[in-house]
Protein backbone atom coordinates (compact mmCIF):
# COMPACT_ATOMS: atom_id res chain seq x y z
CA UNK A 1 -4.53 26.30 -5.72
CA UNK A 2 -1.17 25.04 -7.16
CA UNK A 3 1.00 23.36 -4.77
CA UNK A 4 4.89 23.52 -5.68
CA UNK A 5 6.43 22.02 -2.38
CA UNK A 6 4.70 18.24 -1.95
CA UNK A 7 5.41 16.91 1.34
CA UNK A 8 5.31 12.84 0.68
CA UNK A 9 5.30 10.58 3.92
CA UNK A 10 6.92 8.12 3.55
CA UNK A 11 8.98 7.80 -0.13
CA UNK A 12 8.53 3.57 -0.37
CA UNK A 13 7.67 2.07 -3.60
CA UNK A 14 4.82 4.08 -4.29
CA UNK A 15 6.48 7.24 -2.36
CA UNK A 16 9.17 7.62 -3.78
CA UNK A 17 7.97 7.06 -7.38
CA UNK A 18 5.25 9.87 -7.06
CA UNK A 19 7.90 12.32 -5.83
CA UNK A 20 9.98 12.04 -9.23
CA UNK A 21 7.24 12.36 -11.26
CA UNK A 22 6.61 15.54 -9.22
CA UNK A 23 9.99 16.58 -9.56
CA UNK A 24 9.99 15.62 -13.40
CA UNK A 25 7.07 18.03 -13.69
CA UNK A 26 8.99 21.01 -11.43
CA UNK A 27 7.46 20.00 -7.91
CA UNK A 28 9.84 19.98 -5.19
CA UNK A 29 9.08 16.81 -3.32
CA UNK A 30 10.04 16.90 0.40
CA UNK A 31 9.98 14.40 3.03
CA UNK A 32 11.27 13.24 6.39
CA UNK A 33 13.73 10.12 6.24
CA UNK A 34 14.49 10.39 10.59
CA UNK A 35 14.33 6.84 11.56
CA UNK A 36 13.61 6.05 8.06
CA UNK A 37 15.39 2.25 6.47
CA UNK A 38 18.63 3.20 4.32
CA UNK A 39 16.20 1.30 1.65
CA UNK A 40 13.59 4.39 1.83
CA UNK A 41 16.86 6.88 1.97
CA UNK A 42 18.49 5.56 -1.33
CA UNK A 43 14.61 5.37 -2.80
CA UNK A 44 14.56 8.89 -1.53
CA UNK A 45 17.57 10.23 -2.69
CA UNK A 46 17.45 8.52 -6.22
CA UNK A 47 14.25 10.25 -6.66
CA UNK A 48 15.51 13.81 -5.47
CA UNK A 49 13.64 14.24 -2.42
CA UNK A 50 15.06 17.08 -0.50
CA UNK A 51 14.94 15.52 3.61
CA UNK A 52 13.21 18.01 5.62
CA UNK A 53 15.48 17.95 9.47
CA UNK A 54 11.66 17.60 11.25
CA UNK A 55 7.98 17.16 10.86
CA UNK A 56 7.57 19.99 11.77
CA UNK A 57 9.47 21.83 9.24
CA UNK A 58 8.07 19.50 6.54
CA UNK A 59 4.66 21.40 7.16
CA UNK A 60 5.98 25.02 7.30
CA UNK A 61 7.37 24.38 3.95
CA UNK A 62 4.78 21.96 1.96
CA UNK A 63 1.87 23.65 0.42
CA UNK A 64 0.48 19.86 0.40
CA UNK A 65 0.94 16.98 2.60
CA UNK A 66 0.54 13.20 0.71
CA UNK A 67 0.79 10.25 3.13
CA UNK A 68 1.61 7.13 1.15
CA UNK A 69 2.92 4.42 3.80
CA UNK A 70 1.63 0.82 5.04
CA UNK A 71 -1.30 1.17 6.34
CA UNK A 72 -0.57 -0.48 10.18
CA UNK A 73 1.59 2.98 10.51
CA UNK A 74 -1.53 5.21 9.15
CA UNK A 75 -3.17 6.46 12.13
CA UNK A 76 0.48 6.80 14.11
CA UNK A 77 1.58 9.22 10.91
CA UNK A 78 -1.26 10.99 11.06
CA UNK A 79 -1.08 12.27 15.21
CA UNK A 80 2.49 12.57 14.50
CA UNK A 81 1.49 15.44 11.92
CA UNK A 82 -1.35 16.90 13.85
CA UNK A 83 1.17 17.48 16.67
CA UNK A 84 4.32 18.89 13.67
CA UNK A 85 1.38 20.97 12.52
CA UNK A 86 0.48 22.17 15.63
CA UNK A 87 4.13 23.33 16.64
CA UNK A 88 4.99 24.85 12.89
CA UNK A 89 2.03 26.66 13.02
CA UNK A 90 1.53 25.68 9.39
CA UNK A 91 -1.61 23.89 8.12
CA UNK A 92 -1.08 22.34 4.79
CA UNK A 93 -4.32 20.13 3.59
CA UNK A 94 -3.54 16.53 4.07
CA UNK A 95 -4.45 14.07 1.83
CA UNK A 96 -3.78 10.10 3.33
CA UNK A 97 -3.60 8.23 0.88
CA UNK A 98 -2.96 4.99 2.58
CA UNK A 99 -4.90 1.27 1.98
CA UNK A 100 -7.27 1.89 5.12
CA UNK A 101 -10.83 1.38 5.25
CA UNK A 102 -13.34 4.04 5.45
CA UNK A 103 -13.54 4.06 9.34
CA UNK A 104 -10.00 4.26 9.68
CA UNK A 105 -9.62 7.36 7.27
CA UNK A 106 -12.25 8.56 9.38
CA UNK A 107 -10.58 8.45 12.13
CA UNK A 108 -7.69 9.97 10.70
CA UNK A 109 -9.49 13.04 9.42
CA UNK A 110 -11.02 13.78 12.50
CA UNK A 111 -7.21 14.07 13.82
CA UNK A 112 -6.30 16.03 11.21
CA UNK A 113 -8.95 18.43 11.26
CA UNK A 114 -9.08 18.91 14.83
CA UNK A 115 -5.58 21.29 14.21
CA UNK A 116 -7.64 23.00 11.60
CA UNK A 117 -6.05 21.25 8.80
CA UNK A 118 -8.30 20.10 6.01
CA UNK A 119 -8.28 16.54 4.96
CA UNK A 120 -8.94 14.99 1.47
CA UNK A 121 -9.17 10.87 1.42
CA UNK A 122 -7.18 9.09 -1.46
CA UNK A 123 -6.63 5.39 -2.32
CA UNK A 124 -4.36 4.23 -4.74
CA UNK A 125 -4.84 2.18 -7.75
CA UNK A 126 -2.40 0.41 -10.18
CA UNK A 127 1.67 0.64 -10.15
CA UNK A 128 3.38 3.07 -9.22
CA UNK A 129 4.40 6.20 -11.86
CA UNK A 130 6.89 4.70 -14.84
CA UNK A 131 5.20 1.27 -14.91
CA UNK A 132 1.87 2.98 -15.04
CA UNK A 133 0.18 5.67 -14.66
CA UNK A 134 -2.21 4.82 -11.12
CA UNK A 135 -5.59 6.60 -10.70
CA UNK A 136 -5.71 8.84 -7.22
CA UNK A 137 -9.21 8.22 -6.13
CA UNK A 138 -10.09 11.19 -3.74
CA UNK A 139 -12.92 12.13 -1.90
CA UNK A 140 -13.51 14.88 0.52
CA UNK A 141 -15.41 18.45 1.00
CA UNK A 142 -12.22 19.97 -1.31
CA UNK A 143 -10.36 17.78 -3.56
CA UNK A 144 -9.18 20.76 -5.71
CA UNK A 145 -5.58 20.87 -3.94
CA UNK A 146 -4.98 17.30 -5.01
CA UNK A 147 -6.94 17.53 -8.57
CA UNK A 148 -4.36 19.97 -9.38
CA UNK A 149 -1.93 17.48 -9.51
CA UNK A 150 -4.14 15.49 -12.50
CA UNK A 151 -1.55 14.51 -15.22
CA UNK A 152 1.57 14.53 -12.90
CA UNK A 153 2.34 11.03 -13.64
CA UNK A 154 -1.04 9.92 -12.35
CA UNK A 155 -4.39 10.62 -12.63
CA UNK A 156 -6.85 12.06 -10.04
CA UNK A 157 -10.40 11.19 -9.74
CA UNK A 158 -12.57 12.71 -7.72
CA UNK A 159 -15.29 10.76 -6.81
CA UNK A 160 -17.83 12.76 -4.30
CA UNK A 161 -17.75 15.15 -0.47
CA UNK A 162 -17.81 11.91 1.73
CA UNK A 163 -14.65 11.09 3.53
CA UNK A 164 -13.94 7.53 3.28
CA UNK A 165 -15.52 6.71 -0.32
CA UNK A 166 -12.14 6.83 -2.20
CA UNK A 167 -10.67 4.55 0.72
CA UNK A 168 -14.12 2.21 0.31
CA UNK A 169 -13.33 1.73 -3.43
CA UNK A 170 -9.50 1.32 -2.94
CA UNK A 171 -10.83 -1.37 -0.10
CA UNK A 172 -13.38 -3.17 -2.98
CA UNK A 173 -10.52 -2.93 -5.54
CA UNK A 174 -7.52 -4.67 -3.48
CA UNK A 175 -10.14 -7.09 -1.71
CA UNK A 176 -10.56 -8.77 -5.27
CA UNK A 177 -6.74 -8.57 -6.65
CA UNK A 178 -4.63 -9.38 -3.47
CA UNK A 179 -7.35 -11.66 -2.08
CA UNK A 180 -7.02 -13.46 -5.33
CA UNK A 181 -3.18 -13.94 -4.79
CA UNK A 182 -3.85 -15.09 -1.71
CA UNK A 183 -6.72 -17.61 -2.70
CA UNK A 184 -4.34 -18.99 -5.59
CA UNK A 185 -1.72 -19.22 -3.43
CA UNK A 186 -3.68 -21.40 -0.85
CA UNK A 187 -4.75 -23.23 -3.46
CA UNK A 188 -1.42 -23.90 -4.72
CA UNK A 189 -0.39 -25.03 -1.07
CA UNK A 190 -3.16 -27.26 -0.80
CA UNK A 191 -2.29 -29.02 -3.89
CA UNK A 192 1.00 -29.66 -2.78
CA UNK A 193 0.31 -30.76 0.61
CA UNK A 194 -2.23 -33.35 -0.69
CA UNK A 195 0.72 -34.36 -3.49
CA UNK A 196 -1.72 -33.24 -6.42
CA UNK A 197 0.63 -30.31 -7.54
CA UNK A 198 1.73 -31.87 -10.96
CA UNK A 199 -1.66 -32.93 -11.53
CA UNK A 200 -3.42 -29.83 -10.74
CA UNK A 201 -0.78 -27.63 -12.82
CA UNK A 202 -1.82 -29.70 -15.77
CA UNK A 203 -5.51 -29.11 -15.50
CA UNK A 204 -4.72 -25.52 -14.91
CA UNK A 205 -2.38 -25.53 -18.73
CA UNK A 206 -5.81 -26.86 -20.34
CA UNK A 207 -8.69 -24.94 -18.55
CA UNK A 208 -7.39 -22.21 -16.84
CA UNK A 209 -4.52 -20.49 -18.80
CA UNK A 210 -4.75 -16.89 -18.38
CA UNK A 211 -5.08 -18.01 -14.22
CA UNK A 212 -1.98 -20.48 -14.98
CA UNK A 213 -0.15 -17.84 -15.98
CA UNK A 214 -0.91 -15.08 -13.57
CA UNK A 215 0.41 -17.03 -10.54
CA UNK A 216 3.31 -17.81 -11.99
CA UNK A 217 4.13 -14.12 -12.73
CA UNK A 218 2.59 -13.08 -9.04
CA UNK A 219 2.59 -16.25 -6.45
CA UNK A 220 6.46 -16.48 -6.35
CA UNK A 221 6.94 -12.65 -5.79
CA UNK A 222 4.73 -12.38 -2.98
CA UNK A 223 6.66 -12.90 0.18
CA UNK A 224 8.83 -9.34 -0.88
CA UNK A 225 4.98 -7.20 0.12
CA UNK A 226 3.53 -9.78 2.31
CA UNK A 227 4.55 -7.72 5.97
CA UNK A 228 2.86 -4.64 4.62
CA UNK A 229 -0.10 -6.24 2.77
CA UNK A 230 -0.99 -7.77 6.50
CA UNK A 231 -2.49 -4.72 7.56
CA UNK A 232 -4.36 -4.21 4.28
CA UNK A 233 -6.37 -7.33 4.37
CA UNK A 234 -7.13 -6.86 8.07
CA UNK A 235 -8.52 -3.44 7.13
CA UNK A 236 -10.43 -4.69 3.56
CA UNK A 237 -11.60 -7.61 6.25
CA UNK A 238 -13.24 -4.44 8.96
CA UNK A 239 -14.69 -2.79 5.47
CA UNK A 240 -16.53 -5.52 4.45
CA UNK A 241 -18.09 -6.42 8.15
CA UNK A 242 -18.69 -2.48 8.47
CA UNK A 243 -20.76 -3.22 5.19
CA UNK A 244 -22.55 -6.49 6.17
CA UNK A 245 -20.33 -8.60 4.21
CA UNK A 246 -18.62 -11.27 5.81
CA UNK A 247 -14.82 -10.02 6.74
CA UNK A 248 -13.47 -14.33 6.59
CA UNK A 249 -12.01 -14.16 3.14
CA UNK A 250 -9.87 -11.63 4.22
CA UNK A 251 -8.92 -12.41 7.65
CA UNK A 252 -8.14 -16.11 5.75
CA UNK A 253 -6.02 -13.27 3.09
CA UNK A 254 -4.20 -11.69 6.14
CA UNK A 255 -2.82 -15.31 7.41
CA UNK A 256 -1.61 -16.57 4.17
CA UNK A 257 0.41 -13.11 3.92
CA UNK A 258 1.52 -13.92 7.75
CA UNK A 259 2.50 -17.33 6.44
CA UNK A 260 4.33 -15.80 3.56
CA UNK A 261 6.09 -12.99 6.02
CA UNK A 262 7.80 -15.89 7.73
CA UNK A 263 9.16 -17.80 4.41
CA UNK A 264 12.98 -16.85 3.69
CA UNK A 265 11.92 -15.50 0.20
CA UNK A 266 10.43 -12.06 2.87
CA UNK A 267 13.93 -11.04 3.41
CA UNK A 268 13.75 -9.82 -0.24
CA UNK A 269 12.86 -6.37 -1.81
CA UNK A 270 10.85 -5.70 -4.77
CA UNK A 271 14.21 -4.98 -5.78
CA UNK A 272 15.76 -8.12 -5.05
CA UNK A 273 13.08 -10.53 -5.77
CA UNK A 274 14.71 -13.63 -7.52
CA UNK A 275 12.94 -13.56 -10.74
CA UNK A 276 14.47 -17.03 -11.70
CA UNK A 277 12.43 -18.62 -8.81
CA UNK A 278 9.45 -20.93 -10.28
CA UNK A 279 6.26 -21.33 -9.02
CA UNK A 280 6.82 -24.40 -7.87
CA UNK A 281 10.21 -23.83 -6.10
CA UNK A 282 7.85 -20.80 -4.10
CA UNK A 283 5.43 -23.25 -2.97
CA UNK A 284 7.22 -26.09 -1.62
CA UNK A 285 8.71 -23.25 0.53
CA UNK A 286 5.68 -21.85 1.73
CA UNK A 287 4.31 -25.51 2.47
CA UNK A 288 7.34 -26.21 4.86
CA UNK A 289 5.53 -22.69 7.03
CA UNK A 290 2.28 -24.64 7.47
CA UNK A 291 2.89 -26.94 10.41
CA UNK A 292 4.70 -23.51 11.91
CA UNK A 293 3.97 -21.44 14.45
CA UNK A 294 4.78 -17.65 14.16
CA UNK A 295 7.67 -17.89 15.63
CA UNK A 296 9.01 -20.55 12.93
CA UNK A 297 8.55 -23.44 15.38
CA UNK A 298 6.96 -26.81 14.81
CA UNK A 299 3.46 -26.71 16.21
């Protein structure tokens, strides 16, 4: 099957850079930006999305459906589609390729398929197409729609029939790199709170180096993801108690990301991150949020 119209819900960071390197390749990305931020619309637009007027007429006119959103709006997307699909007529296969765990793609198949669409699982790994070229992980009884698209500024790996494997391995992969942020960055805060921060920085420049240098490239840029990246770490948390494997670290992941969502530095984009802020200057900031409640109030 080769698919020429790619319908891509919603073009974000990720989103929006798939869709030009579908374009760049002679793909006509399409998409819906109703209700949509005028972030996603310039994102859109930049990229050359043509804006579909419904859902509905998205899936008349896609030959493939990619969902590539936060995953807290996952499951909404997905009935919203079912129902477009339903009305159009028009039964493009879906592929979600959202940070979910393998219950929650599940689930989201099951919707998909009860409209008689088929379904192919996805997760996501590495930047985004023109800083790197991320691997599509997909799973599912037919993956051919979306291995067609291998080379297209990405590559796709299929990896087996079972729905919810590519979202399992997406769920391993992001459990060890965000959850790292997140455990340096509680470190850090810990450190500073205790008034070790100089002292600990120093050990770090003599033992640990390459982790030195890491959060000072990472730690101070967090606050711009940390809404979305919520919902990720409360779904890696429900993988790993699905598997046995205590969900804490993650839950503990998902609160430092809630701290970070209420620092001033979560107003900011990717876009407009301040690159000149230091590590340090980023944790003194998120230090002030501990004695906080979520509503920015002293406890």
């Amino acid at each position: 099957m080769t698919s020429k119209t790619i319908g891509i819900l919603g073009p974000g960071d990720m989103g929006h850079a798939v869709g030009r390197a579908l374009r760049d390749r002679s793909y006509r990305p399409l998409t819906c930006l109703a209700g949509r931020s005028s972030r996603t619309r310039k994102l859109a637009a930049a990229a050359g999305f043509d804006d579909s007027a419904s859902l509905a007429a998205l899936v008349d006119a896609a030959d493939l459906v990619l969902a590539i959103l936060p995953p807290a709006a996952a499951e909404g997307l997905a009935g919203d589609v079912a129902t477009a699909m339903a009305v159009a007529n028009a039964f493009p296969p879906y592929v979600d390729c959202n940070a979910v765990s393998p219950a929650t793609v599940r689930a989201i198949g099951d919707v998909i398929n009860a409209v008689g669409a088929p379904f192919i699982d996805a997760g996501i790994i590495g930047l985004a197409p023109g800083k790197d070229t991320p691997r599509f992980y997909v799973s599912g009884p037919d993956t051919d729609p979306m291995e067609a698209l291998d080379g297209c500024g990405f590559t796709v790996r299929p990896i087996g029939a079972e729905i919810g494997r590519a979202s399992g391995l997406k769920m391993c992969y992001a459990g060890l790199t965000k959850g790292t942020w997140t455990l340096q960055t509680s470190v850090l805060m810990a450190a500073e709170a205790l008034g070790l921060s100089a002292e600990l920085k120093e050990e770090f420049a003599f033992s640990q180096q390459a982790q030195l240098a890491i959060m000072e490239a990472r730690v101070p840029r967090l606050p711009a993801d940390s809404e979305r990246w919520i919902g990720e770490m409360e779904e890696i948390a429900a993988t790993f108690r699905d598997a046995h494997v205590t969900p804490a670290f993650h839950d503990g992941a998902a609160e430092v990301f809630r701290l970070l969502a209420r620092t001033p530095f979560a107003q900011e984009t990717r876009e407009t991150v301040d690159s000149e802020r230091t590590l340090e200057e980023a944790v003194r900031v998120y230090v002030e949020q501990l004695g906080r409640k979520e509503d920015g109030k002293p406890r």
